[in-house]
C-alpha atoms as a PDB file:
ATOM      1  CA  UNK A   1     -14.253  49.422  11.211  1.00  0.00           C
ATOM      2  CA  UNK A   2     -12.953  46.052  10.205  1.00  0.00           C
ATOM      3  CA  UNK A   3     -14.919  42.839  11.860  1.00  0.00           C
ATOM      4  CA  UNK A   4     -12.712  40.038  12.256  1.00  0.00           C
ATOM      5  CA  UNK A   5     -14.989  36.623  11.885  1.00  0.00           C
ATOM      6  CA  UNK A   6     -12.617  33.462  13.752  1.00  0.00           C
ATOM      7  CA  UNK A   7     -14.379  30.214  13.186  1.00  0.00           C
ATOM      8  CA  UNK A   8     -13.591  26.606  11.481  1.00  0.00           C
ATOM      9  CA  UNK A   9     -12.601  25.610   8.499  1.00  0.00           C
ATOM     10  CA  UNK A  10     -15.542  24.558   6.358  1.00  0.00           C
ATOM     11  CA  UNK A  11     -15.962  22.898   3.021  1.00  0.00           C
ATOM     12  CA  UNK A  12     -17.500  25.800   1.453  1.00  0.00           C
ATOM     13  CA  UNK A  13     -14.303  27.444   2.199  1.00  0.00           C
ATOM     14  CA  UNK A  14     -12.113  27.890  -0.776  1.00  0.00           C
ATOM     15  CA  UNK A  15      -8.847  29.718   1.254  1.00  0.00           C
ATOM     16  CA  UNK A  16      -5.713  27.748   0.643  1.00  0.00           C
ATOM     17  CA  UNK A  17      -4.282  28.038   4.393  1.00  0.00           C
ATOM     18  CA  UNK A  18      -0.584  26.059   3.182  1.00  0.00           C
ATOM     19  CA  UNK A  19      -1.933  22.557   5.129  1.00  0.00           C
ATOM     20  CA  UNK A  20      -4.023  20.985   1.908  1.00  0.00           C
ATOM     21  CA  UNK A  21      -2.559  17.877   0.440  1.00  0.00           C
ATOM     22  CA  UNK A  22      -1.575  18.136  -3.873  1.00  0.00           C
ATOM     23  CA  UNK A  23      -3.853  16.706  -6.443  1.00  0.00           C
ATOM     24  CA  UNK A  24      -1.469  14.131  -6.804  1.00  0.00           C
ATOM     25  CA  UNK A  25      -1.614  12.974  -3.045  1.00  0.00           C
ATOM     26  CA  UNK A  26      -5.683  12.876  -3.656  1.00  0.00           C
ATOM     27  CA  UNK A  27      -5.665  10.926  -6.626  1.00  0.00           C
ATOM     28  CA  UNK A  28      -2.858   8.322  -5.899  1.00  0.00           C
ATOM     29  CA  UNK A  29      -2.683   7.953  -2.157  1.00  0.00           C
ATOM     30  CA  UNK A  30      -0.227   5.881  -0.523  1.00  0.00           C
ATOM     31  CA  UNK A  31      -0.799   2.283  -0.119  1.00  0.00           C
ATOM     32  CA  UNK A  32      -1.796   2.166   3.465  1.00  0.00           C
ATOM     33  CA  UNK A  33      -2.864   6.211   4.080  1.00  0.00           C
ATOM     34  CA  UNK A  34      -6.301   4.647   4.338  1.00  0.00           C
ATOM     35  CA  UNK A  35      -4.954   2.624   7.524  1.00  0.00           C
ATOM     36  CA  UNK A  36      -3.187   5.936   8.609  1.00  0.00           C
ATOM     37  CA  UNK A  37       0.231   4.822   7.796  1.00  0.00           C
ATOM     38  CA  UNK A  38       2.272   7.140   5.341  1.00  0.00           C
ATOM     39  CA  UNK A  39       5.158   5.924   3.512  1.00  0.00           C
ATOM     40  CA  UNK A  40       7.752   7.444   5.645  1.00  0.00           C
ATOM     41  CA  UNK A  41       6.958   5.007   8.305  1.00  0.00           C
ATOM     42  CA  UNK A  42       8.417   1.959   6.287  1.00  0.00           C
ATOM     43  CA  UNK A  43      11.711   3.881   5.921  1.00  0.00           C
ATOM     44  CA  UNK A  44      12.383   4.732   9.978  1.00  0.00           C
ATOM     45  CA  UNK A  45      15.067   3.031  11.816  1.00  0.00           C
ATOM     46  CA  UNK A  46      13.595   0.166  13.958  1.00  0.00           C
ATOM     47  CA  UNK A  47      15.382  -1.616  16.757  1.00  0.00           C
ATOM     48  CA  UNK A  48      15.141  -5.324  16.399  1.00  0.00           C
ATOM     49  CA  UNK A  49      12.847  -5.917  18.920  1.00  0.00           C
ATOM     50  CA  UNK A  50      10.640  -3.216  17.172  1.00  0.00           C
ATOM     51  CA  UNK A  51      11.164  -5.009  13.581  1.00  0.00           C
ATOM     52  CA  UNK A  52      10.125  -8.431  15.009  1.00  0.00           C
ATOM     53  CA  UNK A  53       7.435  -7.320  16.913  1.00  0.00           C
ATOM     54  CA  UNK A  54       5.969  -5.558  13.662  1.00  0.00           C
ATOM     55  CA  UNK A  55       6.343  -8.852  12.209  1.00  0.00           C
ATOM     56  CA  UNK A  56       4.758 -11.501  14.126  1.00  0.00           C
ATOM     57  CA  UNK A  57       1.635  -8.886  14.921  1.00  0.00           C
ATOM     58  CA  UNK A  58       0.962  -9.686  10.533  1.00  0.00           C
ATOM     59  CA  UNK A  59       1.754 -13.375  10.841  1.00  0.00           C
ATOM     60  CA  UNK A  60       5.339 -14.566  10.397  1.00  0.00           C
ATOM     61  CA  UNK A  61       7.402 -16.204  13.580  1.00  0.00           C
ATOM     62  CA  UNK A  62      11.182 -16.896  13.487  1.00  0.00           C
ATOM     63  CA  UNK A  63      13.511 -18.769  15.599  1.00  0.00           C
ATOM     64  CA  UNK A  64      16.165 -16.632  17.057  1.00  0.00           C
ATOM     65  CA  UNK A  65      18.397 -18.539  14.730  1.00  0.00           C
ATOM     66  CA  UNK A  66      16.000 -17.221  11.183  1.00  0.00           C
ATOM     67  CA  UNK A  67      15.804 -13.736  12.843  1.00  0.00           C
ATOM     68  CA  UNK A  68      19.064 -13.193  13.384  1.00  0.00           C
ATOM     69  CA  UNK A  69      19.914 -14.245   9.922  1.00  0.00           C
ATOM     70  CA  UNK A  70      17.272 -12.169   8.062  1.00  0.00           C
ATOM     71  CA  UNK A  71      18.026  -9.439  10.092  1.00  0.00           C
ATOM     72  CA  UNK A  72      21.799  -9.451   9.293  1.00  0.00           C
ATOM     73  CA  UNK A  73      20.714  -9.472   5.540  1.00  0.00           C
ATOM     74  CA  UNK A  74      18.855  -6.795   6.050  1.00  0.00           C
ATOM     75  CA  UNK A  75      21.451  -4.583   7.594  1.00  0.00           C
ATOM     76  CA  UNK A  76      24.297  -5.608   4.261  1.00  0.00           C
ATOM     77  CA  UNK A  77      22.479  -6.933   1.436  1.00  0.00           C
ATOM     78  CA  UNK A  78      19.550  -4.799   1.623  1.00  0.00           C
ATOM     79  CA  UNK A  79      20.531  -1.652   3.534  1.00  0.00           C
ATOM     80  CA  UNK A  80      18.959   0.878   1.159  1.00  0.00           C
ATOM     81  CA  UNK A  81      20.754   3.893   2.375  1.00  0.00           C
ATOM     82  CA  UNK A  82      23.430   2.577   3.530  1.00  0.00           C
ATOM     83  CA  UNK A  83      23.693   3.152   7.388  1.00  0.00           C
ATOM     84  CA  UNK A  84      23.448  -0.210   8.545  1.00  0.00           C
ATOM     85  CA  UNK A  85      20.165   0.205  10.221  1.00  0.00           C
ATOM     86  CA  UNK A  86      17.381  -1.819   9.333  1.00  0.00           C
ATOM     87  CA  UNK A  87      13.799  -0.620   8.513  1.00  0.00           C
ATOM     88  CA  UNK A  88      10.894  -1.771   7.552  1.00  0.00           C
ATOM     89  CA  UNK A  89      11.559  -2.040   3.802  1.00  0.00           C
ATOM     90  CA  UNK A  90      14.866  -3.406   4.165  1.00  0.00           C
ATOM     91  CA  UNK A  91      13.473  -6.584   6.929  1.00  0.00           C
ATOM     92  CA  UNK A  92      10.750  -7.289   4.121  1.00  0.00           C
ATOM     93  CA  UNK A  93      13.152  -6.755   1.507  1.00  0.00           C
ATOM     94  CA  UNK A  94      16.005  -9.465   3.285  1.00  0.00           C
ATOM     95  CA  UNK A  95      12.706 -11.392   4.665  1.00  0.00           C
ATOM     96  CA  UNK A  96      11.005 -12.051   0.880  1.00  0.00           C
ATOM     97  CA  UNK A  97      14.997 -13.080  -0.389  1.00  0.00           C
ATOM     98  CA  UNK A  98      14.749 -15.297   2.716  1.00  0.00           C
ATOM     99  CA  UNK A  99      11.406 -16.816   1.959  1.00  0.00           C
ATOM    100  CA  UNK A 100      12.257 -17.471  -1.888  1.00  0.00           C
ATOM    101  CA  UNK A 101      15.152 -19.113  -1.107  1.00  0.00           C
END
């Protein structure tokens, strides 16, 4: 007679069950994991009413003019992969060129 035992995952439990983050993940976390954003999020496509809202919620504000500008950069100069459609990265990539200019 076998008893199964269902329950929660504890501390004191040692079982690997294929969901635990590396070592490497524990000791050097992302930048903003402790917010709850992971790195992939800076890297998703964005529509431009998406990118600008993103912006102005942490403190920058554009003319239509500046957007539109930055934006365009974004999508040529600093189109990391290539596609032509701007992220995260690539807006505060074209945005800091922008700013130092």
């Amino acid at each position: 007679m076998t008893l199964k035992i269902q329950g929660k995952k504890s501390i004191s439990d040692n079982q690997n069950y294929g969901d635990d983050v590396n070592a490497q993940y524990l000791l050097y976390p992302p930048q903003f994991a402790a917010q709850g954003v992971e790195d992939e999020e800076f890297v998703q496509p964005r529509s431009r009413r998406e990118i600008r809202e993103i912006f102005e919620k942490i403190g920058h504000s554009f003319s239509d003019n500046e957007f539109d500008r930055i934006w365009e950069s974004a999508a040529c100069n600093c189109d990391l992969n290539a596609d032509g459609i701007v992220s995260v990265q690539e807006f505060r990539s074209a945005l800091n060129d922008y700013l130092d200019a």
